[in-house]
N, C-alpha and C. Protein backbone atom coordinates (compact mmCIF):
# COMPACT_ATOMS: atom_id res chain seq x y z
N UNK A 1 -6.15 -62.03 21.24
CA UNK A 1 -5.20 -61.29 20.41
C UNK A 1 -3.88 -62.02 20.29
N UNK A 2 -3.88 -63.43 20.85
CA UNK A 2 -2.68 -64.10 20.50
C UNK A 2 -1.31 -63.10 21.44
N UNK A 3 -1.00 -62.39 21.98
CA UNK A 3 -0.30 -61.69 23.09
C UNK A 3 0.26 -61.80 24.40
N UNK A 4 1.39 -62.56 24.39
CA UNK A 4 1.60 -63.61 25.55
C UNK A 4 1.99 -62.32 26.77
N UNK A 5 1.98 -61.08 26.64
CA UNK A 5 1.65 -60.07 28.02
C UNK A 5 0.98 -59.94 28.37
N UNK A 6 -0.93 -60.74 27.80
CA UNK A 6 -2.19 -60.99 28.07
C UNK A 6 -1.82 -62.14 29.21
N UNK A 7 -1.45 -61.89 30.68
CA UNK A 7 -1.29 -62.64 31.15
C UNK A 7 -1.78 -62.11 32.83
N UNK A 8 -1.58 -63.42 33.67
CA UNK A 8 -2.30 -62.88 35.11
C UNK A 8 -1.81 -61.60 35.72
N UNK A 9 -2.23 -60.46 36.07
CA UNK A 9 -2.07 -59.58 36.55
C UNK A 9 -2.11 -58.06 35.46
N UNK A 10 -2.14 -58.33 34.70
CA UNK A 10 -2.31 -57.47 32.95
C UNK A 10 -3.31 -56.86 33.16
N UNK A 11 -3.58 -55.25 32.76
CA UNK A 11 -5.01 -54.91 32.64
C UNK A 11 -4.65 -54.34 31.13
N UNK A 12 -5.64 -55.05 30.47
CA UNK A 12 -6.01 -54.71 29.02
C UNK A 12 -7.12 -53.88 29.03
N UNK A 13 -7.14 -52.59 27.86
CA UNK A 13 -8.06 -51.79 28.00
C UNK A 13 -8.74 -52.10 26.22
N UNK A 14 -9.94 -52.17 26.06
CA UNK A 14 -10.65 -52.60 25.21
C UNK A 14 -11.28 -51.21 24.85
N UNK A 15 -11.65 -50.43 23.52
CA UNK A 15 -12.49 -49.86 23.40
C UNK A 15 -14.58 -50.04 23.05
N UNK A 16 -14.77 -49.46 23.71
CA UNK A 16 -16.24 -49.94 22.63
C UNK A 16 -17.33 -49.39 21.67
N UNK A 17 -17.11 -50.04 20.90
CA UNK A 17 -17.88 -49.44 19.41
C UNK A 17 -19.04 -49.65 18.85
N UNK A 18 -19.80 -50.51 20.39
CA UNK A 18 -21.26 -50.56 19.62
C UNK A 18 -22.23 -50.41 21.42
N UNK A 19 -22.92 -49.74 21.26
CA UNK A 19 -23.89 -50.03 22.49
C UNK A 19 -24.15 -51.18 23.06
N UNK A 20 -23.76 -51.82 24.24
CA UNK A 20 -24.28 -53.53 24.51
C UNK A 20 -23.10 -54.20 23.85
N UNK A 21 -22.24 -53.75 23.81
CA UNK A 21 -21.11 -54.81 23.00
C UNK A 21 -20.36 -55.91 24.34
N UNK A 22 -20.69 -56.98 23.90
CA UNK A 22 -20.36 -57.92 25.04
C UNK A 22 -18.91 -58.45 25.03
N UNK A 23 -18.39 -59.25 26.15
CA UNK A 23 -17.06 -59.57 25.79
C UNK A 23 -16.40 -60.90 25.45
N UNK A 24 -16.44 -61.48 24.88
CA UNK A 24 -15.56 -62.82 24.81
C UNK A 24 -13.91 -63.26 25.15
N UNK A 25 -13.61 -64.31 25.79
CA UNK A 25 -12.88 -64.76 26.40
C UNK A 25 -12.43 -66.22 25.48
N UNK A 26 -11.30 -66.37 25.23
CA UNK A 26 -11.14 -67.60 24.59
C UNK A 26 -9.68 -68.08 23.99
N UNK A 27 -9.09 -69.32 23.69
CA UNK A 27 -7.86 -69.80 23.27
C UNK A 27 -6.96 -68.96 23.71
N UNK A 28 -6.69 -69.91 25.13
CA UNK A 28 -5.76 -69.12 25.84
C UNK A 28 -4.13 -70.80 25.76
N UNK A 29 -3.60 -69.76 26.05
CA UNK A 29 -2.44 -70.40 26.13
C UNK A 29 -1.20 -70.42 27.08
N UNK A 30 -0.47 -71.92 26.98
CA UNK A 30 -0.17 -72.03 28.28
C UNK A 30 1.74 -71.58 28.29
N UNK A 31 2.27 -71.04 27.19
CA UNK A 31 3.24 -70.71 26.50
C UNK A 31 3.15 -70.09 24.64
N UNK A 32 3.78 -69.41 24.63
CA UNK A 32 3.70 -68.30 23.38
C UNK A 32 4.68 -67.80 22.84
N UNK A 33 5.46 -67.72 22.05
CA UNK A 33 6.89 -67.07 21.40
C UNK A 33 6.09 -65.79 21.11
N UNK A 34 6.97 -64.76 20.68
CA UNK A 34 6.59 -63.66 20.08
C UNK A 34 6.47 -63.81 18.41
N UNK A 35 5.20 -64.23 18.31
CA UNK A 35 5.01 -64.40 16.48
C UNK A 35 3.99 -66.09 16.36
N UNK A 36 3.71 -66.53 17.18
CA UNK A 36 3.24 -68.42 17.01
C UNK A 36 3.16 -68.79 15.90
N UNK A 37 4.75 -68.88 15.74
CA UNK A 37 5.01 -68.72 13.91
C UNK A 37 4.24 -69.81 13.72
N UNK A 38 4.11 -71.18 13.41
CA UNK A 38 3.68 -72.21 13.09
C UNK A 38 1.90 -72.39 13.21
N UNK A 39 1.11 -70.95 13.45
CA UNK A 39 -0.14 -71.07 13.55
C UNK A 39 -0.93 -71.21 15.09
N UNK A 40 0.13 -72.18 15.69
CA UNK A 40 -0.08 -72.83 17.10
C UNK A 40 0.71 -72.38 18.37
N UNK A 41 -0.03 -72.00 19.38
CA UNK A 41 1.03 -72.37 20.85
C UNK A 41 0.56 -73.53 21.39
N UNK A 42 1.07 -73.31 22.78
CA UNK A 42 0.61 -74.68 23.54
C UNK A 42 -1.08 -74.11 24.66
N UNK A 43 -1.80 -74.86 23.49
CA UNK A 43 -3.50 -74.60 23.75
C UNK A 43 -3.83 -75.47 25.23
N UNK A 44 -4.54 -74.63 25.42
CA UNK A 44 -5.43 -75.70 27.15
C UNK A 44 -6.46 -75.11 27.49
N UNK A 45 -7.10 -75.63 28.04
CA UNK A 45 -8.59 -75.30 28.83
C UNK A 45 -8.05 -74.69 29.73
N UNK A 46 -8.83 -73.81 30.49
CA UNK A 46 -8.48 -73.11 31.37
C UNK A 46 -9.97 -72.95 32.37
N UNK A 47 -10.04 -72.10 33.68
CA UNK A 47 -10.75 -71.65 33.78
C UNK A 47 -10.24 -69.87 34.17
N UNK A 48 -10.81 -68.72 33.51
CA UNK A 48 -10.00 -67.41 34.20
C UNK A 48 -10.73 -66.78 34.68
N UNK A 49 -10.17 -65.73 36.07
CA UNK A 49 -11.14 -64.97 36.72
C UNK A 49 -10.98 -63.41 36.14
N UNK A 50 -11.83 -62.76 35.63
CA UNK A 50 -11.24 -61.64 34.90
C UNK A 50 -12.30 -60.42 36.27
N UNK A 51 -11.66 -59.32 36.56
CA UNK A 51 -12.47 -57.66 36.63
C UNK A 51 -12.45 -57.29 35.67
N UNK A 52 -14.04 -56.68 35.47
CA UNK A 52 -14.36 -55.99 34.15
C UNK A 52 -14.72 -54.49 35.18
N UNK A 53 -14.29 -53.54 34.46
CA UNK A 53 -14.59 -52.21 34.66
C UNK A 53 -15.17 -51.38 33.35
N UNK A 54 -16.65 -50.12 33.26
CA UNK A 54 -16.57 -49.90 32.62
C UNK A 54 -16.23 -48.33 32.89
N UNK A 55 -15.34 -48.07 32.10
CA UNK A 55 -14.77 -46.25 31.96
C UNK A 55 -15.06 -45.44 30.84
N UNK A 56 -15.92 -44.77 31.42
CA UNK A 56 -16.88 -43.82 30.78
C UNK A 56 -16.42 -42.56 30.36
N UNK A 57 -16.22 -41.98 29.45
CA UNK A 57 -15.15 -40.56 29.21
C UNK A 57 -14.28 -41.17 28.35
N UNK A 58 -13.46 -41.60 28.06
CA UNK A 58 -11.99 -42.50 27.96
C UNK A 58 -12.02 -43.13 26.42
N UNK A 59 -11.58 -41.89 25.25
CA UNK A 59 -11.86 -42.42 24.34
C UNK A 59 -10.81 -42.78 23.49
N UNK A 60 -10.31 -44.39 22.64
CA UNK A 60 -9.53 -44.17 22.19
C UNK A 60 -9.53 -45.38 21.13
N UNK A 61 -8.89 -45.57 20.21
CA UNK A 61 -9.17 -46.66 18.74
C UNK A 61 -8.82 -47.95 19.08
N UNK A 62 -7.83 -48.21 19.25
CA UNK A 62 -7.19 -49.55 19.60
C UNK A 62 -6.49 -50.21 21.05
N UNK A 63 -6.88 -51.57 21.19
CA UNK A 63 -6.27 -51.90 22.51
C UNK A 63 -5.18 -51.48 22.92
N UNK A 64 -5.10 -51.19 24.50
CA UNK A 64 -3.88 -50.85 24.93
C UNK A 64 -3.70 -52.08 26.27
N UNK A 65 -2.47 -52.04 26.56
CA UNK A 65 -2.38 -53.39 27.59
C UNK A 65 -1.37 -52.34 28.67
N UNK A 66 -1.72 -52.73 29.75
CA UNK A 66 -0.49 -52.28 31.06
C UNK A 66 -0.04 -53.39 32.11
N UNK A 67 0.85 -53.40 32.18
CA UNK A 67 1.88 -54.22 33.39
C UNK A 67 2.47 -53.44 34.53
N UNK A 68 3.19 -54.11 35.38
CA UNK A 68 3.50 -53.66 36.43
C UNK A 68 4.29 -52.55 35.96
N UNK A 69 5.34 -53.02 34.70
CA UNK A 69 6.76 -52.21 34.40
C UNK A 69 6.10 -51.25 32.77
N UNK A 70 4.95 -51.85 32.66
CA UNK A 70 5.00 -51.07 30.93
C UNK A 70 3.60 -51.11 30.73
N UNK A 71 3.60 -49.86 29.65
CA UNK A 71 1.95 -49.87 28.93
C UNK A 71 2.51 -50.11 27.64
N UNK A 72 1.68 -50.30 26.46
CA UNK A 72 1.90 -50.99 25.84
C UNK A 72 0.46 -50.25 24.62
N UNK A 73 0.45 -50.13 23.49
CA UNK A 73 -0.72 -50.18 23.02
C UNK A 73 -0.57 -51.43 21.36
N UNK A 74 -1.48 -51.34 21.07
CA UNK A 74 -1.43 -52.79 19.78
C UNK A 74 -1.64 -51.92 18.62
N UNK A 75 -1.43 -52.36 17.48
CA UNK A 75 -1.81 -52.28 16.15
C UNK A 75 -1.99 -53.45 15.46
N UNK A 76 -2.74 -53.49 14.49
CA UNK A 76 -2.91 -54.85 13.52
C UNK A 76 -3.01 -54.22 12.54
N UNK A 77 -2.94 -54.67 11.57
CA UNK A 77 -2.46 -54.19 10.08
C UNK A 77 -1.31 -55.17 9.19
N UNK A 78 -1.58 -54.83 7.38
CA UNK A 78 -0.55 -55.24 6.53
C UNK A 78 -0.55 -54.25 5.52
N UNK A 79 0.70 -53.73 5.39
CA UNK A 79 1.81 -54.76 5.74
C UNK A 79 2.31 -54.36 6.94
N UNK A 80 3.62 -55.30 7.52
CA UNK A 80 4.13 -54.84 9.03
C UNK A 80 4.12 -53.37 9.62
N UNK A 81 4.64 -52.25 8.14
CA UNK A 81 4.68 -51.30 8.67
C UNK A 81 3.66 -50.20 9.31
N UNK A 82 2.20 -50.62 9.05
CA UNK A 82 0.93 -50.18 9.09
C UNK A 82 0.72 -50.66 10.45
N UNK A 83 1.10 -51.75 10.59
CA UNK A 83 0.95 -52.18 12.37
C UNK A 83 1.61 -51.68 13.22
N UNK A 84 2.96 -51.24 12.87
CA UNK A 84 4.00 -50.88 13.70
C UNK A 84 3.72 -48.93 13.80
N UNK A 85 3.37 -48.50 13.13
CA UNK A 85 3.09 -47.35 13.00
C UNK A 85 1.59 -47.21 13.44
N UNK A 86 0.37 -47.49 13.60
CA UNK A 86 -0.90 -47.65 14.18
C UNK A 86 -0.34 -47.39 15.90
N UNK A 87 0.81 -49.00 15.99
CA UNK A 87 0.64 -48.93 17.58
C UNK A 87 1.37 -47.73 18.29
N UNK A 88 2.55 -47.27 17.63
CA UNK A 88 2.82 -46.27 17.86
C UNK A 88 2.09 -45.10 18.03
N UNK A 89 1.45 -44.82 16.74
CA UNK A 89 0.61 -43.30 16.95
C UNK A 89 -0.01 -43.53 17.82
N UNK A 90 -0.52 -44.29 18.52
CA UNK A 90 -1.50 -44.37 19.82
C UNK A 90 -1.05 -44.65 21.19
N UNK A 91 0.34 -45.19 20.86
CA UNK A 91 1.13 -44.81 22.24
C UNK A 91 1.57 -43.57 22.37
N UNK A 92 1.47 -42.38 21.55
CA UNK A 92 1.80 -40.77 21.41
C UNK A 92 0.63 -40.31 22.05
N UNK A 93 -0.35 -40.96 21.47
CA UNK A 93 -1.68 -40.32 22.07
C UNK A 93 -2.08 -40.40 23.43
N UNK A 94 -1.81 -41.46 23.93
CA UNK A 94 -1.84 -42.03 25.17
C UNK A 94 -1.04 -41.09 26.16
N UNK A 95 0.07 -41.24 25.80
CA UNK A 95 1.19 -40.23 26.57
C UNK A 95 0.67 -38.92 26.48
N UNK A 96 -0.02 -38.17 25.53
CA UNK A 96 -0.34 -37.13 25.21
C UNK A 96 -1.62 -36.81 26.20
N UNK A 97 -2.60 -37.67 26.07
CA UNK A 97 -4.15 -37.56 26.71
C UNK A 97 -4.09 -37.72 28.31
N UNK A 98 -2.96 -38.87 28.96
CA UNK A 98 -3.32 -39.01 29.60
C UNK A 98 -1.98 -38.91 30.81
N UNK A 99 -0.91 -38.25 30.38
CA UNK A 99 0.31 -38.39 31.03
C UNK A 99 1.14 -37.16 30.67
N UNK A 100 0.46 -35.97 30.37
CA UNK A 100 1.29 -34.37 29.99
C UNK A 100 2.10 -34.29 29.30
N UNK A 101 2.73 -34.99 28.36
CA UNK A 101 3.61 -34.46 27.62
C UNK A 101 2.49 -34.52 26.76
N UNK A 102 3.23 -33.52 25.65
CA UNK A 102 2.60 -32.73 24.03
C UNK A 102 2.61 -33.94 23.66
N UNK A 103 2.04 -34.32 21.85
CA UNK A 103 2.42 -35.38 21.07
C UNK A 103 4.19 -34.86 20.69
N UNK A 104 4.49 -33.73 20.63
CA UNK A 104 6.01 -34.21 20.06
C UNK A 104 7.28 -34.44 21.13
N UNK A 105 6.87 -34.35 22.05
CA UNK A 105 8.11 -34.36 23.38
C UNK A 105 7.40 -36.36 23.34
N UNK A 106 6.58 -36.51 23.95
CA UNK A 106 6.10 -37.81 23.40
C UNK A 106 6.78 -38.87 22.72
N UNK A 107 6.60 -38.10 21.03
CA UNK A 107 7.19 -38.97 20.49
C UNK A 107 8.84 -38.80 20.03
N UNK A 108 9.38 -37.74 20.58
CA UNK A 108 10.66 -37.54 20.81
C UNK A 108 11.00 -38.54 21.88
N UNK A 109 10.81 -39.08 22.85
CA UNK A 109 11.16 -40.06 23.80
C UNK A 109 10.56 -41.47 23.50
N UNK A 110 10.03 -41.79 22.97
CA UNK A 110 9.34 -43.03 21.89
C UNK A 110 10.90 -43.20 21.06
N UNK A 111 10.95 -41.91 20.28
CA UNK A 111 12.37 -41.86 19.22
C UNK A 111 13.58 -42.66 19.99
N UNK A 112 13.54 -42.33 21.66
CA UNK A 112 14.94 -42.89 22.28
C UNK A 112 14.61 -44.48 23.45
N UNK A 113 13.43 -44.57 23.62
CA UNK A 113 13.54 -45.60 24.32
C UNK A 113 12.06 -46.59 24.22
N UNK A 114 11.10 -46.12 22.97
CA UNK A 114 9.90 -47.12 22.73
C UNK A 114 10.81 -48.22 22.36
N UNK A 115 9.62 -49.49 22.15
CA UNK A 115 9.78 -50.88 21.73
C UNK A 115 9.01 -51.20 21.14
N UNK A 116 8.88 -52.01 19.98
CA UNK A 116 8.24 -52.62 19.00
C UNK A 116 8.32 -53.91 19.15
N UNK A 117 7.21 -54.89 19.04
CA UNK A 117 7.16 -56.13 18.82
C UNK A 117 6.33 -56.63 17.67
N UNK A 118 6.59 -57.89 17.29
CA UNK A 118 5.40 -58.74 15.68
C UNK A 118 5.23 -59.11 16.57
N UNK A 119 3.85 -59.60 16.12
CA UNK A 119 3.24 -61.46 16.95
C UNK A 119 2.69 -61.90 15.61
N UNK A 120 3.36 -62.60 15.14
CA UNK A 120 2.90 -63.53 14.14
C UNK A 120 2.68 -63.14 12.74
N UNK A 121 1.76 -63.99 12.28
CA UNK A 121 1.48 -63.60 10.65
C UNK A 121 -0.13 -62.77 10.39
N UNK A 122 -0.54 -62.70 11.38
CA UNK A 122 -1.74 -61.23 11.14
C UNK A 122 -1.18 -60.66 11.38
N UNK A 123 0.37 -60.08 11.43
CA UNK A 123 0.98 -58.61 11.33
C UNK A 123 0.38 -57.78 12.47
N UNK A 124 0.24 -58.32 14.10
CA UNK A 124 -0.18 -57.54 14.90
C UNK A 124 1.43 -57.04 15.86
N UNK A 125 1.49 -55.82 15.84
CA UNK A 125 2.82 -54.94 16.86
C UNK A 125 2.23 -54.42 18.09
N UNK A 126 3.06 -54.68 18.56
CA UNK A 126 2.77 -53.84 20.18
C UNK A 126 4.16 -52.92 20.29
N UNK A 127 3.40 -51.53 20.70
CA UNK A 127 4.56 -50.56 20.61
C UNK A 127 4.80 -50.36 22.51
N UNK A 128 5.82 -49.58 23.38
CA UNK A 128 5.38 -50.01 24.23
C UNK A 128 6.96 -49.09 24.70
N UNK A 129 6.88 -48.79 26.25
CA UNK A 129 7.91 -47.79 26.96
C UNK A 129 8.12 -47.70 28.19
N UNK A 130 9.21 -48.34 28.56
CA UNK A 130 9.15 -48.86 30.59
C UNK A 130 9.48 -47.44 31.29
N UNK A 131 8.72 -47.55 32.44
CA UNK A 131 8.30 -46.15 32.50
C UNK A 131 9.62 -45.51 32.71
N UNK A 132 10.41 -46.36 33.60
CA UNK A 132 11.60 -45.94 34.18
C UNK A 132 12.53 -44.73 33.55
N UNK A 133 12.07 -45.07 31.95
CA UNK A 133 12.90 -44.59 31.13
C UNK A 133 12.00 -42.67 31.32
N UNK A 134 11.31 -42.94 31.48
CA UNK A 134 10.66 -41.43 31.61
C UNK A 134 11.36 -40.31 32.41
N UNK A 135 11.90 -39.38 31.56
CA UNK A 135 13.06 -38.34 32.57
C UNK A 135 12.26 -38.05 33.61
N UNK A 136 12.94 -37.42 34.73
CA UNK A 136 12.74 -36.91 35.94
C UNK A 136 11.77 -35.58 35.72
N UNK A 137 12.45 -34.93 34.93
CA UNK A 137 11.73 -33.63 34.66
C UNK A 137 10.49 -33.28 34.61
N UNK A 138 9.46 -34.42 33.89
CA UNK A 138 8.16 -34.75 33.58
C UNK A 138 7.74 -34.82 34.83
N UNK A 139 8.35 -35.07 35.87
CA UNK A 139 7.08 -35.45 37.01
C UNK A 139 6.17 -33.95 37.19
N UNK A 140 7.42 -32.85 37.37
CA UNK A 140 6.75 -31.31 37.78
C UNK A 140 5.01 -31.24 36.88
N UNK A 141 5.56 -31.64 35.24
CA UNK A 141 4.41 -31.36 34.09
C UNK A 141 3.49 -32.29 35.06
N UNK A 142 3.42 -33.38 34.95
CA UNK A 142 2.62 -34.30 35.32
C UNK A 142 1.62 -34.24 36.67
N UNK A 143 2.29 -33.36 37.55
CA UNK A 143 1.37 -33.21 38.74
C UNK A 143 0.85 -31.74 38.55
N UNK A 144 0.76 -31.10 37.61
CA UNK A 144 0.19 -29.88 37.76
C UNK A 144 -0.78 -30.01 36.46
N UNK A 145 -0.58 -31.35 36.05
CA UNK A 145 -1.51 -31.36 34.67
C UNK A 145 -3.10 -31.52 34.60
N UNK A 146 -3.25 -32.11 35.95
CA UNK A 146 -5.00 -31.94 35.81
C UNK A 146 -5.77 -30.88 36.26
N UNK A 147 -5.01 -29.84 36.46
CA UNK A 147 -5.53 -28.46 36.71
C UNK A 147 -6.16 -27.82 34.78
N UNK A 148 -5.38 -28.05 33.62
CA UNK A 148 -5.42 -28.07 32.35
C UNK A 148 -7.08 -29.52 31.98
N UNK A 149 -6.70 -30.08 32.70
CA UNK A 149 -7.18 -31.75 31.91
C UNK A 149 -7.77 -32.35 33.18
N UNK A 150 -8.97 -32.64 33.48
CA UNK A 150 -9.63 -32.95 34.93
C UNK A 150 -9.28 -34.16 34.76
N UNK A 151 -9.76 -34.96 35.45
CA UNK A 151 -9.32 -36.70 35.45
C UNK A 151 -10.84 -37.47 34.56
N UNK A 152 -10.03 -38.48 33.58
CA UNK A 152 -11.12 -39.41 33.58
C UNK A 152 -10.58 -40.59 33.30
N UNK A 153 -11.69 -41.84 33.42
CA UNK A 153 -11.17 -43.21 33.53
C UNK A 153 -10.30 -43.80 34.15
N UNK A 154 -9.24 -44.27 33.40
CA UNK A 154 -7.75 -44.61 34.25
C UNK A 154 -7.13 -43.30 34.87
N UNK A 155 -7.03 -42.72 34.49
CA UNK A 155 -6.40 -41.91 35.89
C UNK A 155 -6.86 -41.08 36.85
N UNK A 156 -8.31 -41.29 37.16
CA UNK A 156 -8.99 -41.29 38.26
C UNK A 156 -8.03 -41.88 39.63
N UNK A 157 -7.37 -43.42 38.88
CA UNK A 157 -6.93 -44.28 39.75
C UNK A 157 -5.42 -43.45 40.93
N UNK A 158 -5.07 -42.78 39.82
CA UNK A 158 -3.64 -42.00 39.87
C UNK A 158 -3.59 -41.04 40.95
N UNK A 159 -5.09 -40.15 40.71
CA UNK A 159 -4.80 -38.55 41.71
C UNK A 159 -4.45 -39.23 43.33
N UNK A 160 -5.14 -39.84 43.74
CA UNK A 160 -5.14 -40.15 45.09
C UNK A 160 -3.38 -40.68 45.34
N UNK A 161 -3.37 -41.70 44.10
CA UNK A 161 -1.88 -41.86 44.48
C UNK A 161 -0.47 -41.00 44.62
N UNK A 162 -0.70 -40.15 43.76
CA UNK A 162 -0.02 -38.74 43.28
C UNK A 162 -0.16 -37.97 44.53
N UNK A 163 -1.29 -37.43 45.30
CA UNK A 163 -1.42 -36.74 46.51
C UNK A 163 -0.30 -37.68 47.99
N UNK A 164 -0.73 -39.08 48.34
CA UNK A 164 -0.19 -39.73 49.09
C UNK A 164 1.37 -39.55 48.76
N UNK A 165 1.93 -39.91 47.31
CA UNK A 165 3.22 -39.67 47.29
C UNK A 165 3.92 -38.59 48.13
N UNK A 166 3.40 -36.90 47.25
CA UNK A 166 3.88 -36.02 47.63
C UNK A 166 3.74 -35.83 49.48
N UNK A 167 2.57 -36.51 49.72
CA UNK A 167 2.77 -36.31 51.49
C UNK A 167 4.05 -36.79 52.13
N UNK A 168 4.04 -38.74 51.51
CA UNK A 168 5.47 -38.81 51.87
C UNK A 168 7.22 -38.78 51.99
N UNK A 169 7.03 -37.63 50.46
CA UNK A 169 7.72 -37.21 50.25
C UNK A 169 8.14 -35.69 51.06
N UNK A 170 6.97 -34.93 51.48
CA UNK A 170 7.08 -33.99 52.23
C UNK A 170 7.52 -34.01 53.91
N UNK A 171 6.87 -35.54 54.36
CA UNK A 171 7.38 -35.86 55.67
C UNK A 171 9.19 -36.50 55.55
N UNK A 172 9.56 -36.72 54.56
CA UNK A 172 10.69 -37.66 54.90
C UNK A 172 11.75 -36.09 54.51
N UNK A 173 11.77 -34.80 53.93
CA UNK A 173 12.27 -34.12 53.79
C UNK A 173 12.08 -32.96 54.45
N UNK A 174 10.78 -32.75 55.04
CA UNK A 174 10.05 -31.31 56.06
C UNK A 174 10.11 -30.50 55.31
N UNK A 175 9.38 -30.54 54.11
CA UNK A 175 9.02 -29.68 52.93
C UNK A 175 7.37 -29.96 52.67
N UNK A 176 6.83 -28.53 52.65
CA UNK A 176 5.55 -28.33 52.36
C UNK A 176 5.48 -29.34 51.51
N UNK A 177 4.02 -30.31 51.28
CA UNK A 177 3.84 -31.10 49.84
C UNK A 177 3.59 -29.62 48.33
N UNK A 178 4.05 -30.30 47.54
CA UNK A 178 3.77 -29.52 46.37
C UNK A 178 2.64 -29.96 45.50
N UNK A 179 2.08 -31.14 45.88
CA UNK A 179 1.21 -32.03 44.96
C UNK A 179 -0.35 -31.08 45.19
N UNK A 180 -1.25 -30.95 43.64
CA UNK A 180 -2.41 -29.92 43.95
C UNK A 180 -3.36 -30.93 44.08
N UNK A 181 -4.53 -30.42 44.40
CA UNK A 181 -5.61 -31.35 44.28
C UNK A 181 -5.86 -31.74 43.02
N UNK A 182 -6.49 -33.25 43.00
CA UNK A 182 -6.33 -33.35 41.32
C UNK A 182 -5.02 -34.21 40.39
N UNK A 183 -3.75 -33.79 41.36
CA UNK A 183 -3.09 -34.48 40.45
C UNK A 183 -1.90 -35.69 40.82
N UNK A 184 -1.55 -36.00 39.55
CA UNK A 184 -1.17 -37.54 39.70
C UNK A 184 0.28 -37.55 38.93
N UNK A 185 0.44 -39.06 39.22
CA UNK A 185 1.53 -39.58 38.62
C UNK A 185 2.00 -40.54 37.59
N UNK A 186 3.40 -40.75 37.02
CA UNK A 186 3.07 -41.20 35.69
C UNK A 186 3.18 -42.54 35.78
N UNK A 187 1.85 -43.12 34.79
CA UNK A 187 2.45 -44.90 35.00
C UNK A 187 1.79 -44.66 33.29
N UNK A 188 3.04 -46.05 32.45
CA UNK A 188 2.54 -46.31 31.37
C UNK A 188 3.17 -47.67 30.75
N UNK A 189 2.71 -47.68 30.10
CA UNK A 189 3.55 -48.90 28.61
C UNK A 189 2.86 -48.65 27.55
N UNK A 190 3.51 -48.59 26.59
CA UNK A 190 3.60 -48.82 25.38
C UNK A 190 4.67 -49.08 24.79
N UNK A 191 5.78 -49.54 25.65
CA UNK A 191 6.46 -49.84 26.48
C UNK A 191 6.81 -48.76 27.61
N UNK A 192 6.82 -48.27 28.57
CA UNK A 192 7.43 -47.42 29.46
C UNK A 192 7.75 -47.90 30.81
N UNK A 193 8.88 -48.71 31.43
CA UNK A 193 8.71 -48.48 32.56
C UNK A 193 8.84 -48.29 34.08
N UNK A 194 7.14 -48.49 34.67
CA UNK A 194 7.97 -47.67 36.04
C UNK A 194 8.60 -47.23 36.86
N UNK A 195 9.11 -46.52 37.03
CA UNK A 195 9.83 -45.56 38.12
C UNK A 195 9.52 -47.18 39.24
N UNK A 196 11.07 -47.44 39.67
CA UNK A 196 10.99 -48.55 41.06
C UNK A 196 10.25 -47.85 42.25
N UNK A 197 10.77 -46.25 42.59
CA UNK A 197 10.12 -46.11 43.41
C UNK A 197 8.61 -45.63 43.80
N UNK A 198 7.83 -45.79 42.58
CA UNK A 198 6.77 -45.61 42.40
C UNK A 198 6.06 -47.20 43.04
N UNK A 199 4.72 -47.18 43.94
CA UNK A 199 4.31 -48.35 44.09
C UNK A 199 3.01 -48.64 42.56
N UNK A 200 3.17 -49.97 42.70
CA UNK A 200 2.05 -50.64 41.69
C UNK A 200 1.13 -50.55 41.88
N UNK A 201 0.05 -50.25 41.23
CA UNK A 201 -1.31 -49.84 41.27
C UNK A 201 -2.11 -51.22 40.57
């Protein structure tokens, strides 16, 4: 996808649209501007070690990418604004499906602190939200949300982490934990990101 955040430690989430759909790996690069205006970066052989996971439940149109500090989802499209608006609506959705806020509280905070990027001349955007920027308030929604919404796929990964938090948050204050079974905490990009004192997953 030409996407220089396609990089070591990145988990890119791929959808799939055909039974048996296999994956390809290829023209990777060893530096990238945002746009490789001139057609080209700086190309090399490589060899890469990738984890493939498959997540079953977890349905959604277009790639999304996550980092330590941000999720991120893509659009491609022309003209620019069809890309930039694709990656967006699906960073609403994302936030929506898989992180408790509604689509319009969502994209009311998209309104004050998303990010947009081009990469180049296939008009591909990455919309995207460091989590950090995510008010405080949301955590309450967020840990009582899979009582509404059970867990699937990626945030399977979350509940366990979400439970451990609230324990040590309950020992360092001598307050009952509040965290239920089930629920978790928020990590994203499309740009969003994380809370420092949240650990990396």
């Amino acid at each position: 996808m030409d996407l220089p955040d396609v990089a070591p430690g990145a988990v890119i989430y791929l959808p799939v649209n055909a039974p048996g759909g296999l994956l390809y790996l290829g023209d990777c690069h060893a530096a990238q501007g945002d746009g490789e205006l001139c057609g080209v970066a700086i190309e090399h052989p490589t060899v890469t070690t990738v984890q493939i996971d498959l997540i079953k439940g977890w349905n959604f149109r277009w790639a999304r990418l996550e980092t330590a500090e941000t999720i991120m989802t893509i659009g491609s499209g022309r003209p620019m604004e069809d890309a930039a608006r694709i990656a967006y609506r699906e960073l609403v959705r994302w936030m929506a499906a898989d992180y408790g806020f509604s689509e319009i509280d969502a994209y009311m905070l998209l309104t004050q602190v998303g990010k947009v990027r081009q990469y180049g001349r296939s008009q591909i955007h990455i919309g995207s939200v460091h989590q950090q920027a995510i008010p405080s308030r949301s955590e309450e929604r967020l840990l009582t949300n899979l009582a509404a919404h059970p867990p699937v796929g990626a945030r399977l990964f979350r509940l366990n982490e979400a439970e451990d938090l609230a324990k040590r948050r309950s020992r360092h204050s001598g307050q009952k934990s509040r965290a239920e079974p089930g629920s978790f905490q928020f990590r994203s990009q499309a740009a969003v990101r994380r809370p420092a004192r949240f650990p990396a997953w």
